[in-house]
N, C-alpha and C. Protein backbone atom coordinates (compact mmCIF):
# COMPACT_ATOMS: atom_id res chain seq x y z
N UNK A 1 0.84 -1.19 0.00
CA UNK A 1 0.00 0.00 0.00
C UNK A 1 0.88 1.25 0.00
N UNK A 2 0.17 2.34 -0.25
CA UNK A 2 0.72 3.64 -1.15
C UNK A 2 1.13 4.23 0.47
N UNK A 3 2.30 4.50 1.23
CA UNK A 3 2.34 4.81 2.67
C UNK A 3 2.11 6.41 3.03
N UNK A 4 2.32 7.20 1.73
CA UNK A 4 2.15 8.38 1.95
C UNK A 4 0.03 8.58 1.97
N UNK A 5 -1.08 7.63 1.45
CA UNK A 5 -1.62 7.88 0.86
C UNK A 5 -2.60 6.85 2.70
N UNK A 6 -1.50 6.08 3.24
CA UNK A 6 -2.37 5.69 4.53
C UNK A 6 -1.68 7.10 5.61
N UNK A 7 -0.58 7.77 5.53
CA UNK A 7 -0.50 8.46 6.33
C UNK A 7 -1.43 9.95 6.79
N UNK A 8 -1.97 10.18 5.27
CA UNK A 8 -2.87 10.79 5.03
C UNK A 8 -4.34 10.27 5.67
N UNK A 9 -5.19 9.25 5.45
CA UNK A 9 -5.70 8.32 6.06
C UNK A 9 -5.73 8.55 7.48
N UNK A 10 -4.73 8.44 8.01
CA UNK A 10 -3.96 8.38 9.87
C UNK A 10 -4.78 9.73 10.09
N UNK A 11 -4.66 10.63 9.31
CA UNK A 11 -4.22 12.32 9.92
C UNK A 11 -5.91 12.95 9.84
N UNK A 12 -6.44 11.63 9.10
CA UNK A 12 -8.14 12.79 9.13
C UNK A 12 -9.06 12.43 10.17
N UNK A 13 -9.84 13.73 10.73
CA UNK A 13 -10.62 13.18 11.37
C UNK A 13 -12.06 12.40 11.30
N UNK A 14 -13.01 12.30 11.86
CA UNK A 14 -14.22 11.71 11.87
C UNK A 14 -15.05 11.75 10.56
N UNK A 15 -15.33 13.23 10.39
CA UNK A 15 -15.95 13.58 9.78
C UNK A 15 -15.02 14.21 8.00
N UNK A 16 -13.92 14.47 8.15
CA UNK A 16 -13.07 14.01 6.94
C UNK A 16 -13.00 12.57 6.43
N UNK A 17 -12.96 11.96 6.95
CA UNK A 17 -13.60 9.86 6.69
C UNK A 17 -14.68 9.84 6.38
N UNK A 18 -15.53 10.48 6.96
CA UNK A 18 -16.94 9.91 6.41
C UNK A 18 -17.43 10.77 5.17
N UNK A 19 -16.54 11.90 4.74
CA UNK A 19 -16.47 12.46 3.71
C UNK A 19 -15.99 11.52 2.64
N UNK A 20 -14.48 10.90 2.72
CA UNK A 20 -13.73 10.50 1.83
C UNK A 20 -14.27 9.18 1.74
N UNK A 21 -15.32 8.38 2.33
CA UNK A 21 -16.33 7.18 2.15
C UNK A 21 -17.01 7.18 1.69
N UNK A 22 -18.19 8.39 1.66
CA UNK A 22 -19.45 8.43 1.05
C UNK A 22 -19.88 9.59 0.45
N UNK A 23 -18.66 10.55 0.20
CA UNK A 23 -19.01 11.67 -0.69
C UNK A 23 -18.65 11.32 -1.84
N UNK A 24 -19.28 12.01 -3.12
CA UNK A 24 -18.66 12.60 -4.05
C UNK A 24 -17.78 13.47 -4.06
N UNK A 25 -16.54 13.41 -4.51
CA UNK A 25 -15.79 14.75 -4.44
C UNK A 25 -16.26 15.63 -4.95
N UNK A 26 -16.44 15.81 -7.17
CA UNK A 26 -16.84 16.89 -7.50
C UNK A 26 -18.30 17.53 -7.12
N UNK A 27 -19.13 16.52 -6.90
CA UNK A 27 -20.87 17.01 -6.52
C UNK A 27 -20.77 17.29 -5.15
N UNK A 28 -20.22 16.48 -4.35
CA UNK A 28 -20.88 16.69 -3.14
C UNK A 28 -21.90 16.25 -2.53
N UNK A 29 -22.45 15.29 -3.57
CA UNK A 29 -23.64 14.60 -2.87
C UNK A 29 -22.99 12.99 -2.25
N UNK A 30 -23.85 12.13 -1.66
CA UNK A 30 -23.32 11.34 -1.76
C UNK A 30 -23.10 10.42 -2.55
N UNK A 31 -22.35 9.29 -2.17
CA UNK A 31 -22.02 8.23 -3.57
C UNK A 31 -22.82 7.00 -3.92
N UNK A 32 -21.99 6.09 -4.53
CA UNK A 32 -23.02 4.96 -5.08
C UNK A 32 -22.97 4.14 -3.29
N UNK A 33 -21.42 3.96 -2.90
CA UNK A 33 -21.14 3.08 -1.54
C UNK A 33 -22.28 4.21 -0.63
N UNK A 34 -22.67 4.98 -0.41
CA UNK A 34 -23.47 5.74 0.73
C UNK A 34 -25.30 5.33 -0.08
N UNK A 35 -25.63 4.83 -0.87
CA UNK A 35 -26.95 4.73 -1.86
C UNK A 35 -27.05 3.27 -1.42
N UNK A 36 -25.99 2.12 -1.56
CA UNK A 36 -26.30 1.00 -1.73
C UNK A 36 -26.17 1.20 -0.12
N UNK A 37 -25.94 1.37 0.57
CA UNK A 37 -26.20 1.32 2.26
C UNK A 37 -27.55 1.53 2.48
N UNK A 38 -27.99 2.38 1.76
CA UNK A 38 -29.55 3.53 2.22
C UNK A 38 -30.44 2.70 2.07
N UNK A 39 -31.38 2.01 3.16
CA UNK A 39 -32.54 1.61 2.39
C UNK A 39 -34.23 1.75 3.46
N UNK A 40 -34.16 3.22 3.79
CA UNK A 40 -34.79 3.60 4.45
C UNK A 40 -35.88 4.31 3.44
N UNK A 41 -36.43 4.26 2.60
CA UNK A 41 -36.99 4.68 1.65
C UNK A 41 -38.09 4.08 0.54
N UNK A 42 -39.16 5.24 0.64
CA UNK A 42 -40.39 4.12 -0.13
C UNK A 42 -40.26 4.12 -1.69
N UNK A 43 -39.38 5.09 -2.35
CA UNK A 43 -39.25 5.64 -4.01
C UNK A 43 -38.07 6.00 -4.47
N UNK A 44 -37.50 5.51 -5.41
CA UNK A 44 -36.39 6.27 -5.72
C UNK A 44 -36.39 6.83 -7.05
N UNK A 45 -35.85 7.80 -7.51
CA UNK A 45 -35.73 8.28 -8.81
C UNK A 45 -34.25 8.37 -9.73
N UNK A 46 -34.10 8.20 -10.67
CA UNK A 46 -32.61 7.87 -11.06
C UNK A 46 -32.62 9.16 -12.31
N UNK A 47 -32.06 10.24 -11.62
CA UNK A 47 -31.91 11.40 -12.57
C UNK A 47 -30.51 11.64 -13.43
N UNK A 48 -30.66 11.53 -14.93
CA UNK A 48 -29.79 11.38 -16.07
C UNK A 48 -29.52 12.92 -16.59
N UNK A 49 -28.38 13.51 -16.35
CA UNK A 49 -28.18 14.46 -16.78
C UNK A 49 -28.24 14.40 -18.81
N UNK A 50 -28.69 15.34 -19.18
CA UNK A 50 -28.47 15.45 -20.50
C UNK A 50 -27.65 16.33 -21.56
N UNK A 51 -26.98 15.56 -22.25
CA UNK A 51 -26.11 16.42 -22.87
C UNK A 51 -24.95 16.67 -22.14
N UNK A 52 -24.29 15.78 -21.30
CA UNK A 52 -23.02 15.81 -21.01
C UNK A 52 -21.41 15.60 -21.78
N UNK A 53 -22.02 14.33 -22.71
CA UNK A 53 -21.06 14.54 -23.63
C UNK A 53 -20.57 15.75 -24.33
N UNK A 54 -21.85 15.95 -25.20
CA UNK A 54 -22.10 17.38 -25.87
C UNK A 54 -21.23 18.52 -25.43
N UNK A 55 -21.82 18.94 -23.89
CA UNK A 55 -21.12 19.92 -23.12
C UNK A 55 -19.30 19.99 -22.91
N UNK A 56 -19.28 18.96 -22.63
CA UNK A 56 -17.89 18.38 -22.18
C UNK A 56 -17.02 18.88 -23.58
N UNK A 57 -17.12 18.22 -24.71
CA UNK A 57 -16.58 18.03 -26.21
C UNK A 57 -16.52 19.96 -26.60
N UNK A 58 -17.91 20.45 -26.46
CA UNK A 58 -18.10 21.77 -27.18
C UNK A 58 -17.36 22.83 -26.56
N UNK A 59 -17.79 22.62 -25.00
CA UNK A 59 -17.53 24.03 -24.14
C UNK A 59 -16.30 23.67 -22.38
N UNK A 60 -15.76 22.23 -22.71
CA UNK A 60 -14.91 22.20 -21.93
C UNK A 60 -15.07 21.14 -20.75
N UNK A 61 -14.96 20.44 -20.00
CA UNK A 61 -15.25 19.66 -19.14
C UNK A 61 -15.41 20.64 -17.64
N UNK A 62 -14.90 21.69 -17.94
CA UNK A 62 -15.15 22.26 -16.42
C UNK A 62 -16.53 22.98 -16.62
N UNK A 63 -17.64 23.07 -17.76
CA UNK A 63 -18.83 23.70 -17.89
C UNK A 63 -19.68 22.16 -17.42
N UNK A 64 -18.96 20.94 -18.29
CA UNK A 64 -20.20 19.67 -18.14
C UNK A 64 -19.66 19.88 -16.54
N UNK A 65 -18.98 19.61 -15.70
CA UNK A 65 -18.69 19.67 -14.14
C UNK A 65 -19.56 20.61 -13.71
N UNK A 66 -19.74 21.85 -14.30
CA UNK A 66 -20.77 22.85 -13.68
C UNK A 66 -22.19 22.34 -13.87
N UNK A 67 -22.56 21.99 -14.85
CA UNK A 67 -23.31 21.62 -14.89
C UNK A 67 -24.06 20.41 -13.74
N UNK A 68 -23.07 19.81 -13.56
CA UNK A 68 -23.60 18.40 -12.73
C UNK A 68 -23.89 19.48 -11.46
N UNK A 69 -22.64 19.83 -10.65
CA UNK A 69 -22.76 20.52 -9.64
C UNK A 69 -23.66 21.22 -9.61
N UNK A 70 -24.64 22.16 -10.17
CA UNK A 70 -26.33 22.59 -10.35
C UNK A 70 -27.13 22.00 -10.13
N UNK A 71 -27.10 20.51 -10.60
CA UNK A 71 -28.09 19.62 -10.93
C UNK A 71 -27.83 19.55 -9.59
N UNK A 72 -26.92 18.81 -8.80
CA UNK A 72 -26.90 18.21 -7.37
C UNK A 72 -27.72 19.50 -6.30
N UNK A 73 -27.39 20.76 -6.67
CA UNK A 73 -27.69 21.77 -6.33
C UNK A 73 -28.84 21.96 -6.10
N UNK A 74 -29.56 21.73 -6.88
CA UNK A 74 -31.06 21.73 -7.46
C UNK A 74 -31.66 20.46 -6.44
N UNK A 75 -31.40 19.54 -6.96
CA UNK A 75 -32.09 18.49 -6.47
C UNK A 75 -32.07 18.23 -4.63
N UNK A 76 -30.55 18.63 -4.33
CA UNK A 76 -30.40 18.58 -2.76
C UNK A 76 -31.41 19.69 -1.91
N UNK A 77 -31.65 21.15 -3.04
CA UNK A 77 -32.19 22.10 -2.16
C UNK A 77 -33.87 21.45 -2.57
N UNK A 78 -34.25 20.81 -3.35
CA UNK A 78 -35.85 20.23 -3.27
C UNK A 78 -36.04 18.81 -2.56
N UNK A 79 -34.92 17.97 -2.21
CA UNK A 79 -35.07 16.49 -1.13
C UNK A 79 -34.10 16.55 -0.48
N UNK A 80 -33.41 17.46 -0.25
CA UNK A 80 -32.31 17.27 1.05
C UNK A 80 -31.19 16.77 0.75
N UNK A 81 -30.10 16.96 1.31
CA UNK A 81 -28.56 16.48 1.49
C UNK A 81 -28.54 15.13 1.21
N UNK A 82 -29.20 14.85 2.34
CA UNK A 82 -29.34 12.98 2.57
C UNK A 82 -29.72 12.16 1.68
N UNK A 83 -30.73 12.75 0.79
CA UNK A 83 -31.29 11.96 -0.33
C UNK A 83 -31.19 12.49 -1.77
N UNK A 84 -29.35 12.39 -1.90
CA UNK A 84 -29.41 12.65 -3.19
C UNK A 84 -27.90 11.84 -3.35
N UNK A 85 -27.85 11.06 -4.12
CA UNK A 85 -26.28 10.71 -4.55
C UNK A 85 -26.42 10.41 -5.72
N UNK A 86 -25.05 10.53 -6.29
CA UNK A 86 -24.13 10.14 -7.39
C UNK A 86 -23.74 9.02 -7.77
N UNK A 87 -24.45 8.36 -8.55
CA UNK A 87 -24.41 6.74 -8.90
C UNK A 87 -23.45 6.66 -9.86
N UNK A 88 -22.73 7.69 -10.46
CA UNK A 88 -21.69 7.38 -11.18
C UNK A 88 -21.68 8.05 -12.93
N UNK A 89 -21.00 8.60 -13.33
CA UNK A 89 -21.05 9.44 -14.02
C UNK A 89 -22.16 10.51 -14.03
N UNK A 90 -22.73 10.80 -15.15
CA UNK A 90 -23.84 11.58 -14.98
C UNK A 90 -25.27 11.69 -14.60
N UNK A 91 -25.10 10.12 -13.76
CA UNK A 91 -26.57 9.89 -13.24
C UNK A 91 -26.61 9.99 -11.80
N UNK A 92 -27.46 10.18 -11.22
CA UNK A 92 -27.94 10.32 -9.89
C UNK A 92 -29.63 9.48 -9.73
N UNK A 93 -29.14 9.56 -8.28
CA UNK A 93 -30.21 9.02 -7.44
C UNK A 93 -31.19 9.91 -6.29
N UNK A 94 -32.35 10.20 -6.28
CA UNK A 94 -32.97 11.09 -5.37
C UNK A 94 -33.92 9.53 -4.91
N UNK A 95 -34.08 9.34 -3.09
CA UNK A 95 -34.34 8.55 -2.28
C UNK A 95 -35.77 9.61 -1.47
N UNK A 96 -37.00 8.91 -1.64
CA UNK A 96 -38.13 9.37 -0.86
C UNK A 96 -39.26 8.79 -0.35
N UNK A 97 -39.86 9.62 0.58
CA UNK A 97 -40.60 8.57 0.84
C UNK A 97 -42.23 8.90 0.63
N UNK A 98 -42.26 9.64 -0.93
CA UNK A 98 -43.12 10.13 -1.70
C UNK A 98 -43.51 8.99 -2.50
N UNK A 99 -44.87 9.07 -2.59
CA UNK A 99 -45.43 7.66 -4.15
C UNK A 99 -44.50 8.02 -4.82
N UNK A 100 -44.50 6.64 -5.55
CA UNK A 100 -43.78 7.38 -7.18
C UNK A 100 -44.64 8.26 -7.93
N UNK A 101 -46.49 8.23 -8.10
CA UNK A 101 -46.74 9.52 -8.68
C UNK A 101 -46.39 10.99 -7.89
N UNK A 102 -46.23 11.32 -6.68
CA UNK A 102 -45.78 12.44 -6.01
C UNK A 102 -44.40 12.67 -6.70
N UNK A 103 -43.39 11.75 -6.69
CA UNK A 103 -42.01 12.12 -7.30
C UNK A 103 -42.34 12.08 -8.23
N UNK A 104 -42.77 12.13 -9.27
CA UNK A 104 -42.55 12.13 -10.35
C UNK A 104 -43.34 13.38 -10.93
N UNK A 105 -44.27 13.28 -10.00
CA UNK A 105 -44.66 14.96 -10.56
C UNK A 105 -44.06 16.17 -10.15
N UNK A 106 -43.52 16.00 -8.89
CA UNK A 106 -42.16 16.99 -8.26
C UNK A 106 -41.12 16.87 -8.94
N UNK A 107 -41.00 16.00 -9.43
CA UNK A 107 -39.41 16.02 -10.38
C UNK A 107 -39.83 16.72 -12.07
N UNK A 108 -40.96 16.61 -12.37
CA UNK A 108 -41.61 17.10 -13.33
C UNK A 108 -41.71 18.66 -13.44
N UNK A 109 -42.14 19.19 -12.07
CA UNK A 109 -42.17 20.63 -11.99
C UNK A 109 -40.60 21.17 -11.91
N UNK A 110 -39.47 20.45 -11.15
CA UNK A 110 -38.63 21.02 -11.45
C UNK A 110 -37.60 20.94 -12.54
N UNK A 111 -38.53 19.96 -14.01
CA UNK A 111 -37.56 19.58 -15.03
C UNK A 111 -38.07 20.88 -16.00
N UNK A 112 -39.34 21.63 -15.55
CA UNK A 112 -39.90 22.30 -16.36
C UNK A 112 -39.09 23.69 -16.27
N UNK A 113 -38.26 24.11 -14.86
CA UNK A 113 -37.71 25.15 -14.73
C UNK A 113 -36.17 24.89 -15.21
N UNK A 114 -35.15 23.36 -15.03
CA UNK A 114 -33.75 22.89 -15.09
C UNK A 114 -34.24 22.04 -16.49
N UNK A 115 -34.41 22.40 -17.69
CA UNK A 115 -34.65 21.47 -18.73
C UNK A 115 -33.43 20.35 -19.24
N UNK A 116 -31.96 20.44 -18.29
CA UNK A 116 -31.14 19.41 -18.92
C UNK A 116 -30.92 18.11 -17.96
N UNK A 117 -32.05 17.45 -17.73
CA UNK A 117 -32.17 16.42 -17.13
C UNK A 117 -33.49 15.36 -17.89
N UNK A 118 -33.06 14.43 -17.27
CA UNK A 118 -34.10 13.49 -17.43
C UNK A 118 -34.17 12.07 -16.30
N UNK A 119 -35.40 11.40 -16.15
CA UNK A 119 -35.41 10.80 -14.38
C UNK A 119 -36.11 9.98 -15.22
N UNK A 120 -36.80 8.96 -14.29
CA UNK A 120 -37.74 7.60 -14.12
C UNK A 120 -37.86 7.47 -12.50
N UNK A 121 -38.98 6.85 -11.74
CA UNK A 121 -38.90 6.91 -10.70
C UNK A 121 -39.53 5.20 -10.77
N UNK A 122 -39.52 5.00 -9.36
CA UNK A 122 -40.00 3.43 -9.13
C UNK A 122 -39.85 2.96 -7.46
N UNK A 123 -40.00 1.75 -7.41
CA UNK A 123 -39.88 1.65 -5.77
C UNK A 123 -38.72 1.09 -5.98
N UNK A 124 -38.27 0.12 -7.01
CA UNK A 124 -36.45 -0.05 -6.56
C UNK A 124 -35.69 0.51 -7.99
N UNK A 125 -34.20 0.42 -8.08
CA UNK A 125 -33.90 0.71 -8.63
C UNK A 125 -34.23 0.61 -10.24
N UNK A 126 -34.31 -0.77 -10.51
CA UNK A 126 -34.40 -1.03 -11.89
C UNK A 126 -35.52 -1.06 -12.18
N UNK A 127 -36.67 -0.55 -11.43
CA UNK A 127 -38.01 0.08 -11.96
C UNK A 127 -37.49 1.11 -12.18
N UNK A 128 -36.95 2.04 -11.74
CA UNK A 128 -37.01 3.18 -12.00
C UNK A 128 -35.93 3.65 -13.03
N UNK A 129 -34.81 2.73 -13.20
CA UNK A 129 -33.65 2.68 -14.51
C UNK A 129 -34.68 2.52 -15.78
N UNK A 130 -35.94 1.45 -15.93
CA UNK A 130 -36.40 1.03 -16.58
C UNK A 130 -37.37 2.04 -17.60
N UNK A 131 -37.93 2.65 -16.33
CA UNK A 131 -38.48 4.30 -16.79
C UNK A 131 -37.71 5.17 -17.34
N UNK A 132 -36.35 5.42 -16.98
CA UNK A 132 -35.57 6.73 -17.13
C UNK A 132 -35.07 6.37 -18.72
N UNK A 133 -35.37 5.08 -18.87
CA UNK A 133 -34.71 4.56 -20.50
C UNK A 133 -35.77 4.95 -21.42
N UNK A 134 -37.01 4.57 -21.08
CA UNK A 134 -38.49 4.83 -22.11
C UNK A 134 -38.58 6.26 -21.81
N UNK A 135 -38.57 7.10 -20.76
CA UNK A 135 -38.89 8.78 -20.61
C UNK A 135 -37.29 9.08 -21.49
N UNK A 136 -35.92 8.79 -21.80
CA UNK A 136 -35.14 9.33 -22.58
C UNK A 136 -35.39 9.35 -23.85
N UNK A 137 -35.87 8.17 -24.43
CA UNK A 137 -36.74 7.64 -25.77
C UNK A 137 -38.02 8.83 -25.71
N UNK A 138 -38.68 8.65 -25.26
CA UNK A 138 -40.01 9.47 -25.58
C UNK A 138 -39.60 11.07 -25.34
N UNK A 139 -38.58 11.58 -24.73
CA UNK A 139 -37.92 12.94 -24.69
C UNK A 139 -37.60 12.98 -26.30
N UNK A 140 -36.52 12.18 -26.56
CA UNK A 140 -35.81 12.29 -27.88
C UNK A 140 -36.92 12.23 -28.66
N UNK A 141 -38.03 11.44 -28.98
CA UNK A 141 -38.68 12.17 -29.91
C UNK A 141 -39.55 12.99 -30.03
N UNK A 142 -39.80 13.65 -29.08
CA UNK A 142 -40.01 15.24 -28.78
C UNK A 142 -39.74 16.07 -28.87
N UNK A 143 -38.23 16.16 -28.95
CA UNK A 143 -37.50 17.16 -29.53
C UNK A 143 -37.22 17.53 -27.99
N UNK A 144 -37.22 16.88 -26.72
CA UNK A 144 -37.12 17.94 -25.54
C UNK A 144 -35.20 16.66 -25.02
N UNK A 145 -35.06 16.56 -25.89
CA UNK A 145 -33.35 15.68 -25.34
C UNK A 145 -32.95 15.50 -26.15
N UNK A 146 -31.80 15.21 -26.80
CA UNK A 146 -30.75 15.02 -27.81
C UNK A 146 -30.10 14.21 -27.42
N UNK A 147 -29.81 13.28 -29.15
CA UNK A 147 -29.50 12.48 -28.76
C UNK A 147 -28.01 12.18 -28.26
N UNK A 148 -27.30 11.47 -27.50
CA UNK A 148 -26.06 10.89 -27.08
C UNK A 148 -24.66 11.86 -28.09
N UNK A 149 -24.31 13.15 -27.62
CA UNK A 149 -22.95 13.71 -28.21
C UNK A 149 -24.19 15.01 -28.97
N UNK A 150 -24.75 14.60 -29.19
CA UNK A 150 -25.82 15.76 -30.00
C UNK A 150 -26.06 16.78 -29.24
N UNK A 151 -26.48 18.08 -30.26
CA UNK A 151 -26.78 19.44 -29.75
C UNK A 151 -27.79 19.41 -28.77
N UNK A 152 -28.02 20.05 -27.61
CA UNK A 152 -29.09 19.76 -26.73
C UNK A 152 -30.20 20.88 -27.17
N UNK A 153 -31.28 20.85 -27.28
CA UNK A 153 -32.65 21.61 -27.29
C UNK A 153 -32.36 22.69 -26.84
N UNK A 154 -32.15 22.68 -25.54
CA UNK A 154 -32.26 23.89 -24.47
C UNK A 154 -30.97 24.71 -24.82
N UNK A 155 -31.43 26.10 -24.71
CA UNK A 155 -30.26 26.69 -24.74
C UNK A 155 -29.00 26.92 -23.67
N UNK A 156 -28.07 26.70 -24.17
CA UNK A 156 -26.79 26.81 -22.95
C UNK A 156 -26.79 28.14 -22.36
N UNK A 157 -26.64 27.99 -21.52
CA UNK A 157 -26.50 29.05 -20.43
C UNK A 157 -24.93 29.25 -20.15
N UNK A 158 -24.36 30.34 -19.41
CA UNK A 158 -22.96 30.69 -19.25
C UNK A 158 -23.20 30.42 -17.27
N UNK A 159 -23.16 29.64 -17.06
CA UNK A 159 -23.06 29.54 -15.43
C UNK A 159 -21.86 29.37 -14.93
N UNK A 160 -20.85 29.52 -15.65
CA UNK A 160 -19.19 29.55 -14.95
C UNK A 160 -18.95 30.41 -14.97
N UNK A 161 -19.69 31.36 -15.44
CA UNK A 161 -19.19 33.31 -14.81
C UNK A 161 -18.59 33.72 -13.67
């Protein structure tokens, strides 16, 4: 093992550990290891950022990073700290103990104001992966998502000002 990398390890406290366990670094929410622990919860929703490639390729990886960091932003200030993590690249997880029609119409009102997302909700995960695949399909031919590297609908905004 890396000795400079346990001495570091040695030197943090409580709450620096339980950071470097179950945070995300760049979001800040928590992670997939702090999600697969969680199972205090009647709904979950699996929110797909959109147009990350796109962003990343056109306008830089530190705009798609801004971007995520909003989204977490967004979503933590409408379900809380606790119930929001980062399942790994550009998807996330929001944990509630709302029906799935309640989440899904709350996640609805706030896709209508943050248009570069897209969700599915369900009581476990792969109900709700299962949704977020048919609501990306039925976005794309709507014209309200683009597809995979493609121009996104919505207009870009400058939020790294």
């Amino acid at each position: 093992m890396n000795q400079k990398l346990l001495d570091n390890i040695r030197s943090m406290n409580e709450a620096e550990l339980y950071a470097a366990i179950y945070k995300d670094a760049l979001t800040g929410a928590n992670n997939r290891r702090a999600f697969d622990q969680k199972n205090d919860y009647s709904t979950v929703a699996i929110v797909d950022m959109d147009s990350l490639k796109y962003l990343n390729d056109k306008y830089g990886h530190r705009t798609g990073d801004q971007y995520m960091i909003n989204l977490v932003d967004i979503l933590r200030t409408h379900f809380g700290d606790d119930n929001v993590y980062r399942l790994g690249g550009d998807e996330f997880a929001v944990t509630s103990y709302l029906s799935c029609e309640a989440l899904t119409v709350k996640l609805t009102h706030i896709q209508r104001k943050v248009e570069f997302f897209t969700f599915g909700t369900g009581v476990y995960l792969a109900e709700a992966d299962d949704q977020l695949n048919r609501n990306k399909e039925r976005r794309e031919k709507c014209g309200q998502r683009a597809s995979r590297g493609e121009c996104p609908p919505w207009e870009i905004k400058n939020i790294c000002a």
